[in-house]
Protein backbone atom coordinates (compact mmCIF):
# COMPACT_ATOMS: atom_id res chain seq x y z
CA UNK A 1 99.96 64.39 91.68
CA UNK A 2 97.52 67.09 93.16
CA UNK A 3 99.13 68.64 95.72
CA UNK A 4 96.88 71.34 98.09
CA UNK A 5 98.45 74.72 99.24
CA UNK A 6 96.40 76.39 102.58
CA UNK A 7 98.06 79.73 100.77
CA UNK A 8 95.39 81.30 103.58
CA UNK A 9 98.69 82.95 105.83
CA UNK A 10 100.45 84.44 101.98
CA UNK A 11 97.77 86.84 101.88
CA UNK A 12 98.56 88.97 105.11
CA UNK A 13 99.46 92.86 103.92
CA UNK A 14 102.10 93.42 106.76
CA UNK A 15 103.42 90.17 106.77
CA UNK A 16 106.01 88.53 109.90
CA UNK A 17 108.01 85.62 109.10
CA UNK A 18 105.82 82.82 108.56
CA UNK A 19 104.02 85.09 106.00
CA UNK A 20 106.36 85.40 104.44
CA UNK A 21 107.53 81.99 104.84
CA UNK A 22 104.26 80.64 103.23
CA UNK A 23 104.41 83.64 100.59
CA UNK A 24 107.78 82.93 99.25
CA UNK A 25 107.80 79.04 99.22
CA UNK A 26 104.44 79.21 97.54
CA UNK A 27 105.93 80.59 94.44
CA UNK A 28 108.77 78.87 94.29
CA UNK A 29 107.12 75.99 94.46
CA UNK A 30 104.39 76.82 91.58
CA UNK A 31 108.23 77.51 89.52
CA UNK A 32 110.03 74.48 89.99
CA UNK A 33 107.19 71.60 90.37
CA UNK A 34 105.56 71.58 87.04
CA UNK A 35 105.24 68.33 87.09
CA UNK A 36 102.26 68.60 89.06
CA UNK A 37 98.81 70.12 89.35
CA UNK A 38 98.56 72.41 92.54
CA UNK A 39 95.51 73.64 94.25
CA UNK A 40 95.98 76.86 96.45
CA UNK A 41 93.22 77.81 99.41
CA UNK A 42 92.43 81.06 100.75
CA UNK A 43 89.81 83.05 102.97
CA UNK A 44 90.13 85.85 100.96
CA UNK A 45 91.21 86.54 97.35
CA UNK A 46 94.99 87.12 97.14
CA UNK A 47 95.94 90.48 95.96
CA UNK A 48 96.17 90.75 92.35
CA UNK A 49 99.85 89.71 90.85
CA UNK A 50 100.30 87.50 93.74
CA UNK A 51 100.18 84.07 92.42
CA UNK A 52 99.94 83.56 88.62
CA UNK A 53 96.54 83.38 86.82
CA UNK A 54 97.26 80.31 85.71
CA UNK A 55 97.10 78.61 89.25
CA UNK A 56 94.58 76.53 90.70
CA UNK A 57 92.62 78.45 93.36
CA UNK A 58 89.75 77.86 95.90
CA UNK A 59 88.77 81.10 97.94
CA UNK A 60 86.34 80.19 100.68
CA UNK A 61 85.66 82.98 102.74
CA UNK A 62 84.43 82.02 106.27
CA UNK A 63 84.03 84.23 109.36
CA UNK A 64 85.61 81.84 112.32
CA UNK A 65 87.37 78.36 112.33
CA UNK A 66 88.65 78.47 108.84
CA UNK A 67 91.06 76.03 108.72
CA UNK A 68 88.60 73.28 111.05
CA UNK A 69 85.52 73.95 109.55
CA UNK A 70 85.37 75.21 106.25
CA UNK A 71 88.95 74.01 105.00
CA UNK A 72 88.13 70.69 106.48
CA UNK A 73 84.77 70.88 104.56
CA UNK A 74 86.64 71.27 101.34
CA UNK A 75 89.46 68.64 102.21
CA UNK A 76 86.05 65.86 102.79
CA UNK A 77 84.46 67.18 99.28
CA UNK A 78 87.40 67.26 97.13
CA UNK A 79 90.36 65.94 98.62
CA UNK A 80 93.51 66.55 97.20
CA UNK A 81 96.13 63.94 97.29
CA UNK A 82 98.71 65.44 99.16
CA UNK A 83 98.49 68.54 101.42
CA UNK A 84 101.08 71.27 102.23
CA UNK A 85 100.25 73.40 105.12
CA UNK A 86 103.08 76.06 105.19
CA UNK A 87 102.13 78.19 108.25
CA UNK A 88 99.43 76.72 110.15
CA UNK A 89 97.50 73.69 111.05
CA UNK A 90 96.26 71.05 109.39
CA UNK A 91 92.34 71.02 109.07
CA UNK A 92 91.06 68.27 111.67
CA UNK A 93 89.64 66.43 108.29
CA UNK A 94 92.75 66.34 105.87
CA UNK A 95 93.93 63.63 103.50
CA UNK A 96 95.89 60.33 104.49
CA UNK A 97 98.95 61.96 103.05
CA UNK A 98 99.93 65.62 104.78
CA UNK A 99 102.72 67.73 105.14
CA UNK A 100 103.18 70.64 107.88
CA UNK A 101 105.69 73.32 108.19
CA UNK A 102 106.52 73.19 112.21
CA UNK A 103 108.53 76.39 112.89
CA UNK A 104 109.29 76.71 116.08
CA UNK A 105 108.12 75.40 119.65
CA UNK A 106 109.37 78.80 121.42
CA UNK A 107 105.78 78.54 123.61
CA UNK A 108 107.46 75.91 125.65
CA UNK A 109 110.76 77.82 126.36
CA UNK A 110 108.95 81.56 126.88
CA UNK A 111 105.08 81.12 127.40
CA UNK A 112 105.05 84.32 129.21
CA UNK A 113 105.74 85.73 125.61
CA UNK A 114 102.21 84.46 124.44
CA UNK A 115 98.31 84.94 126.09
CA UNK A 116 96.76 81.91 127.69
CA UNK A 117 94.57 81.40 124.53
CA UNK A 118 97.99 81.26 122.29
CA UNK A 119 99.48 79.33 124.63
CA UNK A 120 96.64 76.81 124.81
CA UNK A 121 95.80 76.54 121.18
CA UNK A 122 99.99 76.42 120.29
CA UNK A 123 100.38 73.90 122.60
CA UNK A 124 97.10 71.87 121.36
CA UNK A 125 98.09 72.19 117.19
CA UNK A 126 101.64 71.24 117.39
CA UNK A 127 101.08 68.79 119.17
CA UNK A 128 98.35 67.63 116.45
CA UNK A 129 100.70 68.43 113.86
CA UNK A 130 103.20 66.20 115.34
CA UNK A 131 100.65 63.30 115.59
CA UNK A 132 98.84 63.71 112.33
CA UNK A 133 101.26 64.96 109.87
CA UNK A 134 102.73 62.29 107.58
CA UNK A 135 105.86 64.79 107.27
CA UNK A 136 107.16 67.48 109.28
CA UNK A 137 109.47 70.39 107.58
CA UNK A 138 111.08 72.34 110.29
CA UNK A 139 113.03 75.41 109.66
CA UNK A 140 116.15 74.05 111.82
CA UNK A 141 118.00 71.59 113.62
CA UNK A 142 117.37 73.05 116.59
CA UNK A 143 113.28 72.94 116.16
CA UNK A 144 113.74 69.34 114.78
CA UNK A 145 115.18 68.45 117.92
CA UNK A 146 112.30 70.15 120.19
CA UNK A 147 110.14 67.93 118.14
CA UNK A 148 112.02 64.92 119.06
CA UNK A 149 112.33 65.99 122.58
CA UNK A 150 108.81 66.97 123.06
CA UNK A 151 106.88 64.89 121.13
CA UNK A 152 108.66 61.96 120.83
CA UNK A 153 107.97 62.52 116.51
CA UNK A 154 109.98 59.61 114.75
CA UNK A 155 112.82 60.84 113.58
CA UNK A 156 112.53 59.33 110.07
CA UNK A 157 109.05 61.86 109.86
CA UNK A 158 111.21 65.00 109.79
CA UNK A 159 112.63 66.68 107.71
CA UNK A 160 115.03 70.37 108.16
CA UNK A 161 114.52 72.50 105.41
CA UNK A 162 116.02 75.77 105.64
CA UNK A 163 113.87 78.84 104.40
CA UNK A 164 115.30 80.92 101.63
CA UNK A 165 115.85 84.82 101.76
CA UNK A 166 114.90 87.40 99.83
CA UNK A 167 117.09 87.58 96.75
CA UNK A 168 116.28 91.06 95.55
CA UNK A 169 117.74 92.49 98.87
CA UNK A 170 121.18 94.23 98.64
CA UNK A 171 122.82 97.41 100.36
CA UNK A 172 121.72 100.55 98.77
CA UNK A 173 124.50 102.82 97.78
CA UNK A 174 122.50 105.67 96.72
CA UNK A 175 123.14 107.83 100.24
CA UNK A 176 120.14 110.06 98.75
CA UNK A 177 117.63 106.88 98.92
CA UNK A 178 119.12 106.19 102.24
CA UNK A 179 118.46 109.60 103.58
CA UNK A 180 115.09 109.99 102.16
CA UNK A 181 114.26 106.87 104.14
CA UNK A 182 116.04 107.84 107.17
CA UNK A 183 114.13 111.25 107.04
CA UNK A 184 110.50 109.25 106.68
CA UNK A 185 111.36 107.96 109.97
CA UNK A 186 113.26 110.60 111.99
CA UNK A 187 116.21 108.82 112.26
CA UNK A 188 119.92 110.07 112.85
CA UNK A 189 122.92 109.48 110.50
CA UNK A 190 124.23 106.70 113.31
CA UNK A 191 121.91 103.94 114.50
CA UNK A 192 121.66 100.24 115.44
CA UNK A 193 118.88 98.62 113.91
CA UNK A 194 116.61 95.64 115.16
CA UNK A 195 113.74 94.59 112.85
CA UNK A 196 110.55 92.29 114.21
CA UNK A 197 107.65 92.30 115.95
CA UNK A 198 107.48 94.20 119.38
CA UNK A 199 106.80 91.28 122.20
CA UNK A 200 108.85 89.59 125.03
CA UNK A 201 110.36 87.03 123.26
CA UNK A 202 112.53 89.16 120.99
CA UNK A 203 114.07 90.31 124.19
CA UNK A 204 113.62 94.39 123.35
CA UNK A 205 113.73 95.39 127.27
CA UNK A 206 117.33 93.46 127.84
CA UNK A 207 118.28 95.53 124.15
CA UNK A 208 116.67 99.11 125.91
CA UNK A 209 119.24 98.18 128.99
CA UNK A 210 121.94 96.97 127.16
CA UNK A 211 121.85 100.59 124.91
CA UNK A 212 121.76 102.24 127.73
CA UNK A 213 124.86 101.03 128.98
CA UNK A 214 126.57 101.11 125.53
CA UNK A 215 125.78 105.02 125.89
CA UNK A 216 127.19 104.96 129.53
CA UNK A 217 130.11 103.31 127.75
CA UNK A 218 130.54 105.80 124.68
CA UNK A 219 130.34 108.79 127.77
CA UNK A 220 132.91 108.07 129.57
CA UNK A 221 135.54 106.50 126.81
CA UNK A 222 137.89 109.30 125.90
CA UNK A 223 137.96 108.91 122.45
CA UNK A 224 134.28 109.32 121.53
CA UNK A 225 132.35 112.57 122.52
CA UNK A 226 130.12 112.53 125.66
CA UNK A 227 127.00 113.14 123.14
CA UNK A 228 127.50 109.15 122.62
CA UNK A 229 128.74 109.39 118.89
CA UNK A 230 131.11 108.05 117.34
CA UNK A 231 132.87 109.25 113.82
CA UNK A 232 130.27 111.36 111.99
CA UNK A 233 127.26 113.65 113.27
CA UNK A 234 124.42 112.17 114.41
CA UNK A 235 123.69 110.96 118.26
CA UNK A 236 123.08 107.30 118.24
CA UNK A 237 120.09 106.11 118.32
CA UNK A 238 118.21 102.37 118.95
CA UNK A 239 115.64 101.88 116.38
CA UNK A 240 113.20 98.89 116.91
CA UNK A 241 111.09 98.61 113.57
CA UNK A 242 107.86 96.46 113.77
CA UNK A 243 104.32 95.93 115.10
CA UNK A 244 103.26 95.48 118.81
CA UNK A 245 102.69 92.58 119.81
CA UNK A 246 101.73 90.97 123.08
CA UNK A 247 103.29 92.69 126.43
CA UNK A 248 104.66 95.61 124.09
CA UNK A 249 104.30 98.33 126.89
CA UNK A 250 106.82 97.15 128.90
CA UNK A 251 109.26 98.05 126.25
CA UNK A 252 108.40 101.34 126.04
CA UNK A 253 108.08 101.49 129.69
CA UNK A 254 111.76 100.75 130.19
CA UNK A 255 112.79 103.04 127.46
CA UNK A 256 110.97 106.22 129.85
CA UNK A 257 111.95 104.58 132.66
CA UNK A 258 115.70 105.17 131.59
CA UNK A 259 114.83 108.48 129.90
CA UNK A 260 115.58 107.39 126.46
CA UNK A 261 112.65 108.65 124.64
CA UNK A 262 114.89 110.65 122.34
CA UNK A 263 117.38 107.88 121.68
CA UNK A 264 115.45 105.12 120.94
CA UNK A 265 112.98 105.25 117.68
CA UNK A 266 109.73 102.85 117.40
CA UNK A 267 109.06 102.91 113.48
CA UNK A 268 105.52 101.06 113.49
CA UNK A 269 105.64 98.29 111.09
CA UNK A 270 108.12 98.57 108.16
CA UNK A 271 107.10 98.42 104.64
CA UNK A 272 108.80 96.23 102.87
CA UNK A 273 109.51 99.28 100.12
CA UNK A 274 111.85 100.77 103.06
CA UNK A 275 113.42 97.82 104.07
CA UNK A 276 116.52 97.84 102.15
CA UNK A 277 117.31 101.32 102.52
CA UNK A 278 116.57 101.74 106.42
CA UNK A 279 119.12 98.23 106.78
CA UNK A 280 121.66 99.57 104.84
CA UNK A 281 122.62 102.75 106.54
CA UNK A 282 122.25 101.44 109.59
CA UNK A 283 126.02 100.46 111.74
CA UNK A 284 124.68 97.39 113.10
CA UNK A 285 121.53 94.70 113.20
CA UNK A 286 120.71 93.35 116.56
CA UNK A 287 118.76 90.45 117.22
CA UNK A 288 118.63 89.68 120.59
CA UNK A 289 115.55 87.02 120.38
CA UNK A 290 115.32 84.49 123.25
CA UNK A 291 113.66 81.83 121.13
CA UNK A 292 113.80 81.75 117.07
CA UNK A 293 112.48 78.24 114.58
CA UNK A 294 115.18 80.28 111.92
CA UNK A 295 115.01 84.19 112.01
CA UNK A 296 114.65 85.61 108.73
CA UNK A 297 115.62 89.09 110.02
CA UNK A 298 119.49 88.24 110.35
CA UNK A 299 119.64 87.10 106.59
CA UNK A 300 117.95 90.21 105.62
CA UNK A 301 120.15 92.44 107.15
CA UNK A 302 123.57 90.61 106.67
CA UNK A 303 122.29 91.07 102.46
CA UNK A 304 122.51 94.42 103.21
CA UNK A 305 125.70 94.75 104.04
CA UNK A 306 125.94 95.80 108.01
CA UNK A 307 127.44 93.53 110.28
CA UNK A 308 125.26 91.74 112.56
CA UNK A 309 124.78 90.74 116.50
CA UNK A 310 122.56 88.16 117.98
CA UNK A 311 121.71 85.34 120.09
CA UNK A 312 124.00 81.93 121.05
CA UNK A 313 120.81 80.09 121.28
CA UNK A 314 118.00 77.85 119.45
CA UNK A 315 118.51 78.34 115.64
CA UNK A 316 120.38 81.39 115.26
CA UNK A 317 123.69 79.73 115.27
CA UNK A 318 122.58 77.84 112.59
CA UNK A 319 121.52 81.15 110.65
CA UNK A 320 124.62 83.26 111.23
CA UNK A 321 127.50 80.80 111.83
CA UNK A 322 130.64 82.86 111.69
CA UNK A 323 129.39 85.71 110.04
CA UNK A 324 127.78 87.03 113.39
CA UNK A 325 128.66 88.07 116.77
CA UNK A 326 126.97 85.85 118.46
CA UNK A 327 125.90 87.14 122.49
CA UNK A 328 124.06 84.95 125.40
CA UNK A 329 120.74 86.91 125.18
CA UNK A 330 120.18 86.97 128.80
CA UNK A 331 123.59 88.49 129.69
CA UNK A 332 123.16 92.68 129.01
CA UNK A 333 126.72 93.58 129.35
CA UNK A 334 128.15 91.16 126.93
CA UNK A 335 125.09 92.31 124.46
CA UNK A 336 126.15 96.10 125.10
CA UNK A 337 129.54 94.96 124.45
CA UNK A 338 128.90 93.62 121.25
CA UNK A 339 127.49 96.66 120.14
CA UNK A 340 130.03 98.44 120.94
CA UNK A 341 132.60 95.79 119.19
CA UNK A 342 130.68 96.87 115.65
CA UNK A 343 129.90 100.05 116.23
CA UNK A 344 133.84 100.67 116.95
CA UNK A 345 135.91 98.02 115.32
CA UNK A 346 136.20 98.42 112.23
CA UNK A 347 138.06 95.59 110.90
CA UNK A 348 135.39 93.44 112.92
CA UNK A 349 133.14 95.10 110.62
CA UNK A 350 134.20 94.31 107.57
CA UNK A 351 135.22 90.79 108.85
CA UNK A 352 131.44 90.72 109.79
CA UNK A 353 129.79 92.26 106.98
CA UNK A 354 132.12 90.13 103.96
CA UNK A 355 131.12 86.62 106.09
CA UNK A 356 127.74 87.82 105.66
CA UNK A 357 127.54 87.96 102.47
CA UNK A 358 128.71 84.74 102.15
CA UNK A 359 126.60 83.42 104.63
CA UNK A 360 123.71 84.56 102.92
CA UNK A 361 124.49 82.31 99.34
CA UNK A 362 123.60 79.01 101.77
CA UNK A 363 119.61 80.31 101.65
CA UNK A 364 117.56 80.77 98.60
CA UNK A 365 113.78 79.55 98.07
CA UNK A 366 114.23 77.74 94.91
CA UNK A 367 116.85 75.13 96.86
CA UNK A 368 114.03 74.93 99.93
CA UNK A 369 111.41 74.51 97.32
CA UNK A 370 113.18 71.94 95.62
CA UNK A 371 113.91 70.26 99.35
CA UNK A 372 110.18 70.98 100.39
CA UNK A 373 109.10 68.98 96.54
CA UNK A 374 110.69 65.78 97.86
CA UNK A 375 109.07 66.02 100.89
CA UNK A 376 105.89 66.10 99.37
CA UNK A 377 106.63 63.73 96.40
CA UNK A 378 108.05 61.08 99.42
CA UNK A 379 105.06 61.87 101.51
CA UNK A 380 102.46 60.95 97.99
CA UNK A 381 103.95 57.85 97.74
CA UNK A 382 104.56 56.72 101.19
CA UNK A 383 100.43 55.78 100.97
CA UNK A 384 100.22 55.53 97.34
């Protein structure tokens, strides 16, 4: 079978989570389905190294409307006989037999957290996906049931396949690595760590408030010193690593507005490179997010050995389970709270960061490619 790859989103330098997504399933697909010819698409050449040679490619650059015009232009000329869109949309001309990734449907829940155009066009292409799609991978339970809910998708259509992680990621137990990466980003020996992009559903001005008053909390507990430390030296800082995104200023606004410009750190986007190193001397992830199809972020940083804290709601159950402290993301005192559970308890700690690393073994790429295969090996002969 002949299945086509829009590989268009694997190609992004500073990739987010469905970059990655795309990225990562890509070659683990190309591993484990040699039984099959594959046909990747891009707008631009990948970077070199980033598929194998031996691959199947078609790079069609095109200035606007990639995926309608000159994707669907390719998919009318040569059409494969299944195709995988990992990250996107299908093309409005696509073969009988397609298969979409649907992530999330957070737009519906949060469409503050989104422009009018991104509202508009996410609420137009899932929708399409959901009609035209002859299978539809989500990355959770709780997306598959947003499709259900909202679109009324048979249920028999779709399919949860949980992403994989990163398998090279592990805590780094050279303290010299750690505190050459620390010093690249002007970070103290003691800090909580979130890790995503900078917009209003990740729920960053709640996290500003909710430091604030874990600070208020660490001042006026007698057994910490009122510079808001705890064992060590170091004051404790908030570091939020990742891009802006949409409505970014009103995080920083809070942060001046509760005069925390020295306490809280904005890295800019994180190489991947300093990933590992920057996660594992930190004394606690925090993922506050409001809306999530998976979130990527928590596996990352529970493979890295610090204990994590983050939202009761959409998938992230589903991603933690037991090994995190889950919090109601709306509720700043219990999130402050939890911070200072893990920053403070130490036998939570280990109780966190050991369920974490068992956590973890449930996600891996080759067992979503291998789910993501069938899909497309069902979806081939559902019309065949």
């Amino acid at each position: 079978m002949l299945i086509g790859i829009d590989a268009s989103r694997a190609t992004t330098a500073q990739r987010t989570g469905t970059e990655t997504y795309s990225l990562h399933l890509i070659r683990a697909l190309l591993d484990q389905g040699t039984g099959h010819r594959f046909r990747l698409y891009f707008n631009q050449a990948p970077a070199p190294g980033l598929f194998p040679k031996s691959v199947e490619t078609r790079v069609m650059p095109f200035p606007r409307l990639w995926t309608h015009v000159r994707l669907s232009r390719e998919m009318q000329a040569a059409p494969t006989d299944v195709l995988f869109v990992p990250s996107h949309v299908l093309p409005l001309i696509h073969p009988p037999r397609s298969v979409v990734t649907v992530h999330d449907l957070g737009f519906r829940y949060y469409p503050q957290a989104h422009t009018l155009f991104q509202n508009l066009y996410l609420r137009w292409s899932t929708r399409y996906n959901a009609r035209a799609a002859t299978r539809i991978v989500a990355d959770s339970e709780a997306t598959r049931r947003d499709l259900l809910r909202a679109y009324a998708v048979p249920a028999d259509r779709i399919v949860v396949v949980y992403p994989g992680r990163d398998e090279s990621l592990a805590p780094v137990t050279d303290p010299q690595i750690v505190d050459a990466a620390r010093a690249r980003y002007g970070l103290s020996t003691r800090y909580i760590l979130y890790v995503g992009t900078l917009h209003p559903r990740k729920n960053l001005v709640r996290l500003v408030k909710a430091f604030a008053a874990l600070l208020g909390s660490l001042d006026s507990t007698p057994e910490h010193r009122a510079d808001g430390t705890l064992d060590g030296d170091g004051e404790l800082q908030l570091v939020l690593a990742g891009q802006k995104g949409w409505l970014y200023e009103e995080i920083f606004g809070e942060v001046r507005k509760l005069g925390l410009e020295d306490r809280v750190v904005f890295t800019g986007y994180m190489p991947e490179a300093d990933l590992p190193s920057v996660l594992s001397g930190a004394l606690a992830f925090v993922f506050p997010s409001l809306y999530e199809g998976f979130g990527l972020p928590v596996l990352e940083a529970m493979a890295c050995g610090i204990p994590v804290v983050c939202s009761n709601v959409s998938s992230l159950p589903e991603v933690g389970g037991d090994a995190a402290l889950l919090i109601d993301p709306l509720d700043v005192e219990a999130l402050a709270g939890a911070m200072y559970q893990v920053i403070s308890d130490e036998a939570l700690r280990d109780k966190l960061v050991e369920g974490g690393m068992e956590q973890i073994r449930r996600f891996s790429w080759r067992q979503c490619a291998s789910q993501v295969l069938e899909v497309l090996e069902d979806a081939g002969r559902e019309l065949g």
